[in-house]
C-alpha atoms as a PDB file:
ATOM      1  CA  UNK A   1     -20.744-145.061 141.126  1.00  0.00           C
ATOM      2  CA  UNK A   2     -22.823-144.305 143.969  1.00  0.00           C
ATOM      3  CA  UNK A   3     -24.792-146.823 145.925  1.00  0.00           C
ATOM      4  CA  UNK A   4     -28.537-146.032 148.194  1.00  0.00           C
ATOM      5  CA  UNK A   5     -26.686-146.825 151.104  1.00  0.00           C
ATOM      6  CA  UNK A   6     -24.066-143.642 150.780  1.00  0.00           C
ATOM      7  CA  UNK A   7     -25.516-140.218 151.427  1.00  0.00           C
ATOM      8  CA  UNK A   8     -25.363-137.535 149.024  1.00  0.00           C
ATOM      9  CA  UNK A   9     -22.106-134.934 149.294  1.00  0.00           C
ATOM     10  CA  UNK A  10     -24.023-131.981 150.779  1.00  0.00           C
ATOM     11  CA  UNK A  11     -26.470-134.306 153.195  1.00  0.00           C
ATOM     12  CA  UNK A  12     -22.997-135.351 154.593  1.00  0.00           C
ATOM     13  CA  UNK A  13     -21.485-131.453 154.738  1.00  0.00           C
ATOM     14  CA  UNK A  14     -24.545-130.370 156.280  1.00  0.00           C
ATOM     15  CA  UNK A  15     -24.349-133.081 158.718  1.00  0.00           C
ATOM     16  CA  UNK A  16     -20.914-132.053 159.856  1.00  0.00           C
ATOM     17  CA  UNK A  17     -21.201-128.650 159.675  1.00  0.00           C
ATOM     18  CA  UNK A  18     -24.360-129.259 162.390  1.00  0.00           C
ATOM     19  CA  UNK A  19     -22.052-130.785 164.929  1.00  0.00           C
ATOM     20  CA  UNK A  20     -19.260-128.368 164.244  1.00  0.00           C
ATOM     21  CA  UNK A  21     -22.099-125.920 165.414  1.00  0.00           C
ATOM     22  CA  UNK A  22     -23.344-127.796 167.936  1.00  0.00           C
ATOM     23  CA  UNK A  23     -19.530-128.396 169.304  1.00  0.00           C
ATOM     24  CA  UNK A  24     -18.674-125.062 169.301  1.00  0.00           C
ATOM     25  CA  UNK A  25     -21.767-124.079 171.412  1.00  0.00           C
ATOM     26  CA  UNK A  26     -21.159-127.187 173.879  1.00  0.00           C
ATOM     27  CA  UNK A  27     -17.313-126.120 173.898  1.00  0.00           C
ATOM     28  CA  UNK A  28     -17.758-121.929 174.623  1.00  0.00           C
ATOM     29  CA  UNK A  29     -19.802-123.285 177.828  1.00  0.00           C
ATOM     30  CA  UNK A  30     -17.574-124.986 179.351  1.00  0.00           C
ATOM     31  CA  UNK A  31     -14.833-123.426 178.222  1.00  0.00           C
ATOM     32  CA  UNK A  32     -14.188-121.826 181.991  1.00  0.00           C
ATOM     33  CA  UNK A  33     -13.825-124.918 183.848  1.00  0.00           C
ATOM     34  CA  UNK A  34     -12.110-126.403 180.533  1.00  0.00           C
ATOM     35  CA  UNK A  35      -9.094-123.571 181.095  1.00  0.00           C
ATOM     36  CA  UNK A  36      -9.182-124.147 185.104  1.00  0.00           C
ATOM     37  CA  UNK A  37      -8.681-128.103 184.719  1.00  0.00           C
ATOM     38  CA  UNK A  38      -5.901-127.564 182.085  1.00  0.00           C
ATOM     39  CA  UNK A  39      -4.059-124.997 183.971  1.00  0.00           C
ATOM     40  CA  UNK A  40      -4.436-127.364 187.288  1.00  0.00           C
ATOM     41  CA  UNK A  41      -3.551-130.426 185.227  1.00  0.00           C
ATOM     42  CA  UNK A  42      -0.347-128.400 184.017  1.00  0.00           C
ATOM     43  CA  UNK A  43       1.002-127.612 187.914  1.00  0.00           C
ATOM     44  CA  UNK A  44      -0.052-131.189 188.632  1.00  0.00           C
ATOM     45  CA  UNK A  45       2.434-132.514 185.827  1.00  0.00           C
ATOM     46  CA  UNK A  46       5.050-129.808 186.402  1.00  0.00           C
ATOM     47  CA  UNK A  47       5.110-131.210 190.344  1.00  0.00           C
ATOM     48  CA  UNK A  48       5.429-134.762 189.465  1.00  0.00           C
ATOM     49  CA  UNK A  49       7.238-135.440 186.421  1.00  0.00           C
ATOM     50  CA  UNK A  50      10.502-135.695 188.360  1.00  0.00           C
ATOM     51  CA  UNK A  51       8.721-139.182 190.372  1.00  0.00           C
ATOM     52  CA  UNK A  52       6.809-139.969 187.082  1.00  0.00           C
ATOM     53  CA  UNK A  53      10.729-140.183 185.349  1.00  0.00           C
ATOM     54  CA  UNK A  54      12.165-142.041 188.377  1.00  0.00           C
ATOM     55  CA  UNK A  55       9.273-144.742 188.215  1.00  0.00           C
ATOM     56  CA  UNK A  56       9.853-144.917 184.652  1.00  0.00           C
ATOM     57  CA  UNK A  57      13.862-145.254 184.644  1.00  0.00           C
ATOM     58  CA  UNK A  58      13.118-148.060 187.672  1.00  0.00           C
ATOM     59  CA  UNK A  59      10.458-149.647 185.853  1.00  0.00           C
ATOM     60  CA  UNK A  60      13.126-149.824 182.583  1.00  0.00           C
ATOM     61  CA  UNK A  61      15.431-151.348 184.536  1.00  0.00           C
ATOM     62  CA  UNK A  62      13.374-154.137 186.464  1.00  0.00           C
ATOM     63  CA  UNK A  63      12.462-155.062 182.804  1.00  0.00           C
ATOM     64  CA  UNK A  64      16.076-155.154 180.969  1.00  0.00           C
ATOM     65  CA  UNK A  65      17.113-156.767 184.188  1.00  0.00           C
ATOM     66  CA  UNK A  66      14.299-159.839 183.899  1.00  0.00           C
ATOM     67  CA  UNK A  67      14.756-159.777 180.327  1.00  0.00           C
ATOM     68  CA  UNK A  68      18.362-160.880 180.802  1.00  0.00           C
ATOM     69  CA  UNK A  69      17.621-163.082 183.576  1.00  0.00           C
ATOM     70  CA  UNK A  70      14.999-164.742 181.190  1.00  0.00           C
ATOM     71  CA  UNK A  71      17.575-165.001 178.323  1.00  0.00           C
ATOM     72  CA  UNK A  72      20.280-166.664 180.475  1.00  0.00           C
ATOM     73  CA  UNK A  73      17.683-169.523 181.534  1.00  0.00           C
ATOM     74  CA  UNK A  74      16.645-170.249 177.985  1.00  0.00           C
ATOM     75  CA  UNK A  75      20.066-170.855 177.026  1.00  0.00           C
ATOM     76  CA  UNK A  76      20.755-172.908 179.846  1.00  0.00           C
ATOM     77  CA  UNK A  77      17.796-174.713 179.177  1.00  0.00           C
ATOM     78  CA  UNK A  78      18.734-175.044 175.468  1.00  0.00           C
ATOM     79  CA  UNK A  79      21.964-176.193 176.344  1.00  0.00           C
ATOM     80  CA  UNK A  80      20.866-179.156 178.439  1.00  0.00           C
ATOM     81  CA  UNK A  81      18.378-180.721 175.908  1.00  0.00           C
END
């Protein structure tokens, strides 16, 4: 059962169908400088992903190291109450 609030089927095709259009048209002109940022974001990733791995393997470790540190403390902490 349909309530007033909901549109009708086609007012909500015809709706999406309009900013499909509209999308496509927005997207075909820019679609030059869209291709030049992705193929200068892809070099820019390429370059770095070896430092981006090493932060990420350092950053691991800090954490498993202060989660142990953490979990020794609460069980010394348990242990003394």
């Amino acid at each position: 059962m349909q309530t007033q609030k909901q549109p009708d089927r086609w007012e909500s095709s015809i709706i999406a169908a309009a900013l499909a259009v509209a999308g496509t048209l927005f997207l075909s002109d820019k679609l030059g400088s869209l291709m030049f940022a992705s193929n200068l974001l892809l070099h820019v990733v390429q370059r770095t992903a070896p430092v981006l791995l090493v932060a990420l393997g350092l950053t691991l470790l800090f954490a498993d190291h202060y989660a142990v540190v953490t979990e020794a403390s609460d069980q010394r902490q348990e242990s003394s109450l």
